[in-house]
PDB file of N, CA and C in Angstrom:
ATOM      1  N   UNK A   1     -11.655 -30.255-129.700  1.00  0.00           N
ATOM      2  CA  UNK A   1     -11.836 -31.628-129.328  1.00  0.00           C
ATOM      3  C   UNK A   1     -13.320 -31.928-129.408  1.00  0.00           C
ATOM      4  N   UNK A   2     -13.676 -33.005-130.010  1.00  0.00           N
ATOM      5  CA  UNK A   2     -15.058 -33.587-130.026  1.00  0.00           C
ATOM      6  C   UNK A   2     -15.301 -35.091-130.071  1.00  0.00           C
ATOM      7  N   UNK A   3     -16.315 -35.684-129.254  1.00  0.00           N
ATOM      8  CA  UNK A   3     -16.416 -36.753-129.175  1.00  0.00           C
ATOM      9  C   UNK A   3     -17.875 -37.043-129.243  1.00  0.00           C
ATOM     10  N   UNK A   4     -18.218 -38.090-130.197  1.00  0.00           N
ATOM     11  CA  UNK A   4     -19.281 -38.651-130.214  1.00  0.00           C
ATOM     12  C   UNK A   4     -19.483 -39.933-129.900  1.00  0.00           C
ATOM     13  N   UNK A   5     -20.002 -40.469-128.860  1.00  0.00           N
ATOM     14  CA  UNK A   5     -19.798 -41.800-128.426  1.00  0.00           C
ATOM     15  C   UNK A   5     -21.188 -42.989-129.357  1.00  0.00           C
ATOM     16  N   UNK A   6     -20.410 -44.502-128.939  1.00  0.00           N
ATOM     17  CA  UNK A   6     -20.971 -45.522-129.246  1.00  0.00           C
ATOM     18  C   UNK A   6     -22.533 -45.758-129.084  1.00  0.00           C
ATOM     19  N   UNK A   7     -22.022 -45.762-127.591  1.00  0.00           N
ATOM     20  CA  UNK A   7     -23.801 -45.649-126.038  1.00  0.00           C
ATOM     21  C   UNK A   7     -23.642 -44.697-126.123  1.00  0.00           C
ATOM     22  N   UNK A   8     -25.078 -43.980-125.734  1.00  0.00           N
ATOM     23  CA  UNK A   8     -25.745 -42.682-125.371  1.00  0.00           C
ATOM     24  C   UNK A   8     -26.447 -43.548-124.129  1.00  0.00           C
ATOM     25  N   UNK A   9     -26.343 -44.517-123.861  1.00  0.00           N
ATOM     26  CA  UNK A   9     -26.942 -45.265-122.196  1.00  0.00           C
ATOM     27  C   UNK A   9     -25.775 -44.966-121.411  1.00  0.00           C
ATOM     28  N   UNK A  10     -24.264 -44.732-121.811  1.00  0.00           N
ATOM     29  CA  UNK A  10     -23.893 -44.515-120.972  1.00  0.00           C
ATOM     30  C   UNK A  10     -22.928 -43.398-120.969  1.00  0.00           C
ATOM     31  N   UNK A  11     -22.594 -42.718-122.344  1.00  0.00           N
ATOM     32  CA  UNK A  11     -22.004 -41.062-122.392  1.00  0.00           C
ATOM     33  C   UNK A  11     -22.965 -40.425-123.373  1.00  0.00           C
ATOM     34  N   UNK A  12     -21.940 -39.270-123.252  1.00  0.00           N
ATOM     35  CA  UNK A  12     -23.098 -37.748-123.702  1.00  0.00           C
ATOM     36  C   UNK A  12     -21.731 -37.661-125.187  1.00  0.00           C
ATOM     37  N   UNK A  13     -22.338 -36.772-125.908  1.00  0.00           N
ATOM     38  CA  UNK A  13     -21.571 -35.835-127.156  1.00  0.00           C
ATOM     39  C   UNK A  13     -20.689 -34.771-126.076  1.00  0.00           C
ATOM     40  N   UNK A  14     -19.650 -34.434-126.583  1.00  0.00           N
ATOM     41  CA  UNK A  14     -19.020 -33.795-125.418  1.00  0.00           C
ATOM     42  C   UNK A  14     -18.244 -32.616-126.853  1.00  0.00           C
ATOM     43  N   UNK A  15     -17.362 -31.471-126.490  1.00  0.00           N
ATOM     44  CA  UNK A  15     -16.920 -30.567-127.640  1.00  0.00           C
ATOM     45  C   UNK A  15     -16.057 -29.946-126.342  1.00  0.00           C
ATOM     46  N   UNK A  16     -15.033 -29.310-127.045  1.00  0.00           N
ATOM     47  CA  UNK A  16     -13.898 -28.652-126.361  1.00  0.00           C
ATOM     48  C   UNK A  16     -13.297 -27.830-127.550  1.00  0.00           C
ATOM     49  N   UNK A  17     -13.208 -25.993-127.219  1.00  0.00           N
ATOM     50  CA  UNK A  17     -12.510 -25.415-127.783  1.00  0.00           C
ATOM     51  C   UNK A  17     -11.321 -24.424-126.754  1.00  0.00           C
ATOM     52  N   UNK A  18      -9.895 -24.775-127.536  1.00  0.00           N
ATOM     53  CA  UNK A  18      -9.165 -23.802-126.593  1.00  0.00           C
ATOM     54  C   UNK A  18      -7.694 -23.096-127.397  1.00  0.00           C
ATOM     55  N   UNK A  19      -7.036 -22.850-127.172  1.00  0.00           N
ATOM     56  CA  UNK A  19      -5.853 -22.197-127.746  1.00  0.00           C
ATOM     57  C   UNK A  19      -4.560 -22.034-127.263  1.00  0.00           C
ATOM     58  N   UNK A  20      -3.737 -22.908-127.752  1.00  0.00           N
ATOM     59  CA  UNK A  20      -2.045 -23.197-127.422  1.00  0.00           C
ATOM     60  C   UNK A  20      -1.529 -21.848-127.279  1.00  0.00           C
ATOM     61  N   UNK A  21      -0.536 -22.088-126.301  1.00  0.00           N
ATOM     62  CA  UNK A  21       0.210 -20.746-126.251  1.00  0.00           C
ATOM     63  C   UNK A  21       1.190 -20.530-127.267  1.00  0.00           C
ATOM     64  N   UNK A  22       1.950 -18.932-127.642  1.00  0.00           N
ATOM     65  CA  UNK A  22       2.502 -19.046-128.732  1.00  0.00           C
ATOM     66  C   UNK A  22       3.555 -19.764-129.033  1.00  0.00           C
ATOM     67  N   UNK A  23       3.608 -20.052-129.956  1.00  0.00           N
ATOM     68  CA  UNK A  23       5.019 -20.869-130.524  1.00  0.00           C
ATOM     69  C   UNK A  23       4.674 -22.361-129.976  1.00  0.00           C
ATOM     70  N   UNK A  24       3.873 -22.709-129.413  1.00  0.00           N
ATOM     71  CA  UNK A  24       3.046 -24.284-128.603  1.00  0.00           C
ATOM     72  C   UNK A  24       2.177 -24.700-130.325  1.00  0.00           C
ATOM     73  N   UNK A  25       3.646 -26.205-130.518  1.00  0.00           N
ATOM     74  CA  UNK A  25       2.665 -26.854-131.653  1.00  0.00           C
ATOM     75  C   UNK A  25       2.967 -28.083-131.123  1.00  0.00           C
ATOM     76  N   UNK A  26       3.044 -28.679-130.318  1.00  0.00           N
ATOM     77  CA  UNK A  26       2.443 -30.018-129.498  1.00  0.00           C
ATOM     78  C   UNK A  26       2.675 -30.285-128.192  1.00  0.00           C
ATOM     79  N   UNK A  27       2.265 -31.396-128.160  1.00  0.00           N
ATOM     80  CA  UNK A  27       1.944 -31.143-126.515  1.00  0.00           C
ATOM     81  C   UNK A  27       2.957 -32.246-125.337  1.00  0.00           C
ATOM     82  N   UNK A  28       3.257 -32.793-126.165  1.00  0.00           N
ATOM     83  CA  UNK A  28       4.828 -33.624-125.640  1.00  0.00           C
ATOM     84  C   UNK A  28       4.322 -35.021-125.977  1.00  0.00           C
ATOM     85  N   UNK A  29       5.697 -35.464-126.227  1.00  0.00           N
ATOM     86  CA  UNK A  29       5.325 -36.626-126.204  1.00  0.00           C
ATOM     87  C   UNK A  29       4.589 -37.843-125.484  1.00  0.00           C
ATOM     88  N   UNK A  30       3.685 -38.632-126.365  1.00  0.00           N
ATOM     89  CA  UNK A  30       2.852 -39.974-125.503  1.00  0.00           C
ATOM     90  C   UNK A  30       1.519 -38.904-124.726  1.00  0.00           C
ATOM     91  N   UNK A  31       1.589 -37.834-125.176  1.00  0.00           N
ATOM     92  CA  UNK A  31       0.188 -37.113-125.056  1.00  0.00           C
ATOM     93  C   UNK A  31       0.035 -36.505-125.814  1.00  0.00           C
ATOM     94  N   UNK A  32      -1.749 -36.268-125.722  1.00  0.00           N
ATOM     95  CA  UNK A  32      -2.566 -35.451-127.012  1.00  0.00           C
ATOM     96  C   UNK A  32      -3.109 -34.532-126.235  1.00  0.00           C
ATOM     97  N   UNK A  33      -3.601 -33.515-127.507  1.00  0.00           N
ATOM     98  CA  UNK A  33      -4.459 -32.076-127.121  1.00  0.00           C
ATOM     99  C   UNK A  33      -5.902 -33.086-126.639  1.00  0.00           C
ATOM    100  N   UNK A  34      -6.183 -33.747-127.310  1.00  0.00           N
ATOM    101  CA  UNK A  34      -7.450 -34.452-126.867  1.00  0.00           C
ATOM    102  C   UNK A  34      -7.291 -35.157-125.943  1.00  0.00           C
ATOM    103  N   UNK A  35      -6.472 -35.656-125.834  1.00  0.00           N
ATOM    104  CA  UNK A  35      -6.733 -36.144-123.870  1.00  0.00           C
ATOM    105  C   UNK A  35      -6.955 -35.247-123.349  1.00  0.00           C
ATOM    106  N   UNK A  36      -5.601 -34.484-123.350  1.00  0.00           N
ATOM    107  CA  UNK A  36      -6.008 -33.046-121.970  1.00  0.00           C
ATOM    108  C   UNK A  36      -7.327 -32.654-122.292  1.00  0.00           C
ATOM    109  N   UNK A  37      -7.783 -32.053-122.965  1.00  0.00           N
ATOM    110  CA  UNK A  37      -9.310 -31.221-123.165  1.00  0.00           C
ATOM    111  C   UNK A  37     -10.156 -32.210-122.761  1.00  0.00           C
ATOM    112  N   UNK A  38     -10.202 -33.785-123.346  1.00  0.00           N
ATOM    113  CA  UNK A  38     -11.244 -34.654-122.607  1.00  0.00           C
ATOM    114  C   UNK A  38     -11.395 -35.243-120.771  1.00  0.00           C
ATOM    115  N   UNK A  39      -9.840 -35.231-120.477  1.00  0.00           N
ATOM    116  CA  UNK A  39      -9.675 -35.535-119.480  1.00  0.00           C
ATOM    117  C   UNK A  39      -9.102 -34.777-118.281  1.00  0.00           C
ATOM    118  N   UNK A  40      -8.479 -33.918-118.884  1.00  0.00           N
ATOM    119  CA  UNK A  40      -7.731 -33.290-117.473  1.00  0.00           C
ATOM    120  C   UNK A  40      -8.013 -31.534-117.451  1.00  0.00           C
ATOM    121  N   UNK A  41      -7.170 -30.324-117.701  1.00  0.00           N
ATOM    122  CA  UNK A  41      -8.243 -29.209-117.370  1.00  0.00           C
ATOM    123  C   UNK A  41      -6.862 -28.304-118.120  1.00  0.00           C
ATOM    124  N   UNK A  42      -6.534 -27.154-118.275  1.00  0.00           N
ATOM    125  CA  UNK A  42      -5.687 -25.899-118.887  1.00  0.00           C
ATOM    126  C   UNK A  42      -4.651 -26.230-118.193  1.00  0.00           C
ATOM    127  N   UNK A  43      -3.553 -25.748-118.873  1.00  0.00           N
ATOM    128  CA  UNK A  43      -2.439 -25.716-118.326  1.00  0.00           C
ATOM    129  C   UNK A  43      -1.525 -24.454-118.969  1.00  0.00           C
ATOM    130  N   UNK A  44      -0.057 -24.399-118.999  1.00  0.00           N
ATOM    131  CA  UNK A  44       0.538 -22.918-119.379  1.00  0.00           C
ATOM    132  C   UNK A  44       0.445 -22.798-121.139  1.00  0.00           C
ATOM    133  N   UNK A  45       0.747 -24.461-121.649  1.00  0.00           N
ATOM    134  CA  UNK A  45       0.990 -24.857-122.913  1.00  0.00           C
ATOM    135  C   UNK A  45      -1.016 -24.772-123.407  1.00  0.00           C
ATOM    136  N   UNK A  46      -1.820 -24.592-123.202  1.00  0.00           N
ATOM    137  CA  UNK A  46      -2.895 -25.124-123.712  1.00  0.00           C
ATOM    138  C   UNK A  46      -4.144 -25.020-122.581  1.00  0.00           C
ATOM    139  N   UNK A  47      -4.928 -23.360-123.512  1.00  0.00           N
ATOM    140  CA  UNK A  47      -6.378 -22.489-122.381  1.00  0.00           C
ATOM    141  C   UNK A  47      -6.901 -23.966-122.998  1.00  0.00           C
ATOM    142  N   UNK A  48      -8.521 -23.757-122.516  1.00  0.00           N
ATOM    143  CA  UNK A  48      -9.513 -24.738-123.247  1.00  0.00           C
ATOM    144  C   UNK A  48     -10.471 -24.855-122.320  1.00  0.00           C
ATOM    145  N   UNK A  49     -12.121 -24.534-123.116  1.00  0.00           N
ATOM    146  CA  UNK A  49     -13.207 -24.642-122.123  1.00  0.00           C
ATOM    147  C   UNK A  49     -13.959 -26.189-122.643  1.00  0.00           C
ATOM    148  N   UNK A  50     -14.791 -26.998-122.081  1.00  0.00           N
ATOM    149  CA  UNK A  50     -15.367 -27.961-122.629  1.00  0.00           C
ATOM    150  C   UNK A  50     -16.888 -27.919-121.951  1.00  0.00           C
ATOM    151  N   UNK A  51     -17.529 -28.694-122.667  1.00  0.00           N
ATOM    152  CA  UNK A  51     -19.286 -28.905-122.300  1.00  0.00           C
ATOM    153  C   UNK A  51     -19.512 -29.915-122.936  1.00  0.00           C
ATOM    154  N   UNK A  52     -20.554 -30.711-122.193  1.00  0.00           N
ATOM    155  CA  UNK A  52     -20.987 -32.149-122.481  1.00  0.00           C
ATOM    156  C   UNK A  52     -22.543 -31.334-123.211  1.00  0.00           C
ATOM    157  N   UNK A  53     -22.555 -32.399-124.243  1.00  0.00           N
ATOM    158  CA  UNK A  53     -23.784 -31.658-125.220  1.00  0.00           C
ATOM    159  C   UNK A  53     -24.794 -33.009-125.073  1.00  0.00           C
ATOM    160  N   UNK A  54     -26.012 -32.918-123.873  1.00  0.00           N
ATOM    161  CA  UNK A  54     -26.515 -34.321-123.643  1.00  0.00           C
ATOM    162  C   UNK A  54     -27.960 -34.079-124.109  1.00  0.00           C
ATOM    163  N   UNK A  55     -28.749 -32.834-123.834  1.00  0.00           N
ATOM    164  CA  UNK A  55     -30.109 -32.304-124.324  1.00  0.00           C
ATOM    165  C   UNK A  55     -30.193 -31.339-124.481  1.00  0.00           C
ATOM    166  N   UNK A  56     -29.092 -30.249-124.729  1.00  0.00           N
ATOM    167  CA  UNK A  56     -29.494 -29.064-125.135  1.00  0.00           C
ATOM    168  C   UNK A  56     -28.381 -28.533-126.035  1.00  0.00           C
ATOM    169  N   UNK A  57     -28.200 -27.823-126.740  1.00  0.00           N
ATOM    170  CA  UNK A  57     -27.363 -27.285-127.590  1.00  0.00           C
ATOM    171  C   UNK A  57     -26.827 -25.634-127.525  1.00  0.00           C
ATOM    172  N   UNK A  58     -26.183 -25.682-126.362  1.00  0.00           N
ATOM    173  CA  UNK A  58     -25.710 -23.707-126.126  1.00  0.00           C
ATOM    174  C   UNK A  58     -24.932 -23.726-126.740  1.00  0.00           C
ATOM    175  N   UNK A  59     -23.909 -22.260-127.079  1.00  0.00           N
ATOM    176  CA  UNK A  59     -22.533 -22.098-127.632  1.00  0.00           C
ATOM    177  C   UNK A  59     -21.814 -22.595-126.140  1.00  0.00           C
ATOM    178  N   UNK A  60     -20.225 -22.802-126.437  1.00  0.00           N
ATOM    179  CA  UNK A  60     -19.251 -22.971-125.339  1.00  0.00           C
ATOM    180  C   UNK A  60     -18.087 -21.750-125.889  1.00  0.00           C
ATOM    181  N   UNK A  61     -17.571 -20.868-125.550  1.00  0.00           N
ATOM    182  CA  UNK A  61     -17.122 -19.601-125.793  1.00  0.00           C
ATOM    183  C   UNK A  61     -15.217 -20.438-124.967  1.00  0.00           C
ATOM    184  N   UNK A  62     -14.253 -20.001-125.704  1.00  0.00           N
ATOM    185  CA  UNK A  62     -12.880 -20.061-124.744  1.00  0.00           C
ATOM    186  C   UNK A  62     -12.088 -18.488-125.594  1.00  0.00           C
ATOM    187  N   UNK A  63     -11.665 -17.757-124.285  1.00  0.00           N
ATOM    188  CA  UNK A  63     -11.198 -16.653-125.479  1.00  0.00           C
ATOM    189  C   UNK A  63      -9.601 -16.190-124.349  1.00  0.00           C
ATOM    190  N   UNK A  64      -8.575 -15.654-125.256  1.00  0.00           N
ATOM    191  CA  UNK A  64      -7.288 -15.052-124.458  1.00  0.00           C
ATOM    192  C   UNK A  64      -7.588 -13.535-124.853  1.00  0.00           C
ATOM    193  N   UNK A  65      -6.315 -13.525-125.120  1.00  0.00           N
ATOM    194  CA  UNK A  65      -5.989 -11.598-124.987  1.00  0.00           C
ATOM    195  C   UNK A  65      -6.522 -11.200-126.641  1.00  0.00           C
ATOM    196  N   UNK A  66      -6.435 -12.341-127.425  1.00  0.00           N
ATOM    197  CA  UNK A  66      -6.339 -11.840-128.591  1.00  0.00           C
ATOM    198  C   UNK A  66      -7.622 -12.350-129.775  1.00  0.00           C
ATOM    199  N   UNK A  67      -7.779 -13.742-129.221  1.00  0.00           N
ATOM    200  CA  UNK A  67      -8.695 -14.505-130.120  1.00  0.00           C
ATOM    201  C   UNK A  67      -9.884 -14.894-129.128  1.00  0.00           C
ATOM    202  N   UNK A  68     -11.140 -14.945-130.127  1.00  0.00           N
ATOM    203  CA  UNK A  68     -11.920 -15.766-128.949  1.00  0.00           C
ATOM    204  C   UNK A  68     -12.538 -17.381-129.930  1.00  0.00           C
ATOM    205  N   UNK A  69     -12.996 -18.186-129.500  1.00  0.00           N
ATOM    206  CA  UNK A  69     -13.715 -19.433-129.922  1.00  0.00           C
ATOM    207  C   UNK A  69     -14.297 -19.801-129.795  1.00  0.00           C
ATOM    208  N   UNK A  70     -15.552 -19.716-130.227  1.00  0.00           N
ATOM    209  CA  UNK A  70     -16.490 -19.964-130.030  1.00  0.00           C
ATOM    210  C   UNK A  70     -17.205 -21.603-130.858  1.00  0.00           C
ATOM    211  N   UNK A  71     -18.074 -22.453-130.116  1.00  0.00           N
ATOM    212  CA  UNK A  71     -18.423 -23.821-130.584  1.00  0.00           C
ATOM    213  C   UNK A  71     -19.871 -24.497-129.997  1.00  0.00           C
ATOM    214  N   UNK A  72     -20.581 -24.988-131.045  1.00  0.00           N
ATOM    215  CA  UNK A  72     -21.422 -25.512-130.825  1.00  0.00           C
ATOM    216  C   UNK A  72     -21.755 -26.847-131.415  1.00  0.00           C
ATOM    217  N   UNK A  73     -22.630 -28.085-130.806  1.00  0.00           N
ATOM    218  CA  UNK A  73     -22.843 -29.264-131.115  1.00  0.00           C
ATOM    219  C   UNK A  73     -23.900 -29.082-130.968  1.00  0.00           C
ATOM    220  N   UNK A  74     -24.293 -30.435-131.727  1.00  0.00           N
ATOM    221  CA  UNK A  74     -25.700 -30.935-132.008  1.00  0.00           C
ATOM    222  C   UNK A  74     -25.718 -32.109-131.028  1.00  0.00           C
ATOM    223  N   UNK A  75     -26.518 -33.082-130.470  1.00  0.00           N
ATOM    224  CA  UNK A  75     -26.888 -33.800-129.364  1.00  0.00           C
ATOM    225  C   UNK A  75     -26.799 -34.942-130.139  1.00  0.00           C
ATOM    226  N   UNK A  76     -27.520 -35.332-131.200  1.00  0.00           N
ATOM    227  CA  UNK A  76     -27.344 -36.556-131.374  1.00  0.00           C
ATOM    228  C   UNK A  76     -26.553 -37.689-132.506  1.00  0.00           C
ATOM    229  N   UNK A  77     -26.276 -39.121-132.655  1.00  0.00           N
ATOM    230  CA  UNK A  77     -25.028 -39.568-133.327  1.00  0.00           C
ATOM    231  C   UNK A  77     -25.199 -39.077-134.374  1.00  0.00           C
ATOM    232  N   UNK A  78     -25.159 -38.634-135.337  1.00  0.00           N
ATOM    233  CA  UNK A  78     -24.606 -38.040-136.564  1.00  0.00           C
ATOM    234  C   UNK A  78     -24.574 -35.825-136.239  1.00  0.00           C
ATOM    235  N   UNK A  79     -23.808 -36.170-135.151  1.00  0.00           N
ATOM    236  CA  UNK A  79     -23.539 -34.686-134.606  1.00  0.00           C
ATOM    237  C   UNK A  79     -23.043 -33.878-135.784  1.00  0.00           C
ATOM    238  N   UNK A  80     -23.550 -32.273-135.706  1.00  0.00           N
ATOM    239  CA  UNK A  80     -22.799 -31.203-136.523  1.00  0.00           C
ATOM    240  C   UNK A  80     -22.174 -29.902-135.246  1.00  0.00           C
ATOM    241  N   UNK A  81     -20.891 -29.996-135.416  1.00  0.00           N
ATOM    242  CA  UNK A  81     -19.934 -28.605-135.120  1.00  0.00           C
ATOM    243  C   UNK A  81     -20.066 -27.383-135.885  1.00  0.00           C
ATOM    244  N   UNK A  82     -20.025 -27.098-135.114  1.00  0.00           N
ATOM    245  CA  UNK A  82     -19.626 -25.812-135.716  1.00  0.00           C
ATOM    246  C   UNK A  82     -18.653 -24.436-134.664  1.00  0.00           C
ATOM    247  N   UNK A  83     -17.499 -24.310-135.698  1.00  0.00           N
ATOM    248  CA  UNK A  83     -16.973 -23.733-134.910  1.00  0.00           C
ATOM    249  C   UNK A  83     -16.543 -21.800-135.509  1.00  0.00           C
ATOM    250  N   UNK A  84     -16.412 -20.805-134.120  1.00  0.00           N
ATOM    251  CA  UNK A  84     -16.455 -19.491-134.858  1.00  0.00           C
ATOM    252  C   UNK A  84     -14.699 -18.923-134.449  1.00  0.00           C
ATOM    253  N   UNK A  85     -13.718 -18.756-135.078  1.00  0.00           N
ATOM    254  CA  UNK A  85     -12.683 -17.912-134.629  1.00  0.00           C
ATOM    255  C   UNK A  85     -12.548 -16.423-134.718  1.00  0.00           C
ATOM    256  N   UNK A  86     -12.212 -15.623-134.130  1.00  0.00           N
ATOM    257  CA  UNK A  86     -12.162 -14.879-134.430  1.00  0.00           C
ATOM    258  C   UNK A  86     -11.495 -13.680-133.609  1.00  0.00           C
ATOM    259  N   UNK A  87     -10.891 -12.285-133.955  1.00  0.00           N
ATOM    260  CA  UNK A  87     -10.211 -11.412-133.082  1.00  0.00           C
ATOM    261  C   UNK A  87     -11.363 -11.116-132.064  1.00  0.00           C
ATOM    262  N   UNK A  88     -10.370 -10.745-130.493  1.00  0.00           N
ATOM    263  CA  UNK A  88     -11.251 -10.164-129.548  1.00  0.00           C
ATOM    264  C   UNK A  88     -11.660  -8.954-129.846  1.00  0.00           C
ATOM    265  N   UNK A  89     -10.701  -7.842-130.470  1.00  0.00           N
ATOM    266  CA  UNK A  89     -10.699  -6.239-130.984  1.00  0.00           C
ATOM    267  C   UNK A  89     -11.306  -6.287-132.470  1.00  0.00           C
ATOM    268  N   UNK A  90     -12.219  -6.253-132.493  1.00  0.00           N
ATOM    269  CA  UNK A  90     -12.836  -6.035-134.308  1.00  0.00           C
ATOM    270  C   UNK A  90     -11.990  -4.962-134.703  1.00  0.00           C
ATOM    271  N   UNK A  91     -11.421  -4.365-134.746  1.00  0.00           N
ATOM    272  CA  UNK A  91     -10.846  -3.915-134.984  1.00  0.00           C
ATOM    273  C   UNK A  91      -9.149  -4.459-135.868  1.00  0.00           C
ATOM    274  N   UNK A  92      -9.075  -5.728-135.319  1.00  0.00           N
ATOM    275  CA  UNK A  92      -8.208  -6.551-135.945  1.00  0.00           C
ATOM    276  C   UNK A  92      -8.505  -6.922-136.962  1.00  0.00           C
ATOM    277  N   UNK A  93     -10.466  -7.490-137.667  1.00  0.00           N
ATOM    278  CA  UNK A  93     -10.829  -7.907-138.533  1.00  0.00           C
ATOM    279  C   UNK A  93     -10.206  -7.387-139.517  1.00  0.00           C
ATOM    280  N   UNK A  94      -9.951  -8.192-140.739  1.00  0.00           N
ATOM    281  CA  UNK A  94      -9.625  -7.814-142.269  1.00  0.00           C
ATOM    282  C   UNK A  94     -10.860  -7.089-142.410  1.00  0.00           C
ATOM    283  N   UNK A  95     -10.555  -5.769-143.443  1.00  0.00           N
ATOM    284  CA  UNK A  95     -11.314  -5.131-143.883  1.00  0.00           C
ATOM    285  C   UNK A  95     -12.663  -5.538-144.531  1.00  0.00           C
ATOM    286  N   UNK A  96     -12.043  -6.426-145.038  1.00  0.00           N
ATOM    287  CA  UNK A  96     -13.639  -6.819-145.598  1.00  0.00           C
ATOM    288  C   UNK A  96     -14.323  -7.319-144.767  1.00  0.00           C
ATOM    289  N   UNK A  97     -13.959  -8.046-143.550  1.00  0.00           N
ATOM    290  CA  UNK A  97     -15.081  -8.304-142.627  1.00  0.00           C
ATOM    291  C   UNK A  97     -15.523  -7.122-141.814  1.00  0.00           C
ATOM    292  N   UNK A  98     -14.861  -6.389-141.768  1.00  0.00           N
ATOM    293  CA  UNK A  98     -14.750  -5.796-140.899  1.00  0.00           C
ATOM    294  C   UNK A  98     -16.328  -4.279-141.190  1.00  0.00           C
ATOM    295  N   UNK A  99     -15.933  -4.338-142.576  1.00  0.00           N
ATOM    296  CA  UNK A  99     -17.128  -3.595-143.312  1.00  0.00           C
ATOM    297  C   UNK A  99     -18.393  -3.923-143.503  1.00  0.00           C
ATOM    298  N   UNK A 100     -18.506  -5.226-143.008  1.00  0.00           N
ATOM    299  CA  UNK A 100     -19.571  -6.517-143.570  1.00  0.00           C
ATOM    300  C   UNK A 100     -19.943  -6.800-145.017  1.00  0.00           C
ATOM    301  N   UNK A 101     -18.654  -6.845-145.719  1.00  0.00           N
ATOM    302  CA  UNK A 101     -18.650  -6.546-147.007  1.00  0.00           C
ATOM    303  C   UNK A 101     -18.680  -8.219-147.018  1.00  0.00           C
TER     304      UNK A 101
END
């Protein structure tokens, strides 16, 4: 989830990364993944960490048993994401990453 607003007088750049539980490909009807992540907090269907990106630019990390996610924004209106997926066990990596090939 990412939002870049109109005013910066009166919101921030905001980013949300998180991960549906398995076999979870929506979130019911007359709601979105982006509401919940903008507005309300995790639930059984859907982890998810968020950070308002207003003057500084850290990573925001959300990770389960298996994957972690990692995300970062840029602060101002023509924002850049960037986002990292990846196994918790490197050991999961495909070989070629895994070699740093």
């Amino acid at each position: 989830m990412w939002s870049v607003p109109y005013d910066y007088n009166l919101y921030s750049n905001w980013l949300g990364v998180g991960i549906s539980a398995p076999g979870v490909t929506t979130n019911g009807e007359g709601n979105t993944w982006f509401n919940q992540m903008y507005h309300d907090s995790s639930s059984d269907t859907l982890g998810f960490s968020r950070k308002e990106y207003y003057s500084e630019s850290s990573t925001l990390i959300y990770k389960d048993d298996k994957l972690q996610i990692s995300g970062i924004m840029t602060t101002g209106h023509h924002a850049i994401v960037r986002i990292t997926v990846r196994p918790v066990d490197d050991s999961d990596l495909a070989d070629s990453h895994a070699n740093g090939s």
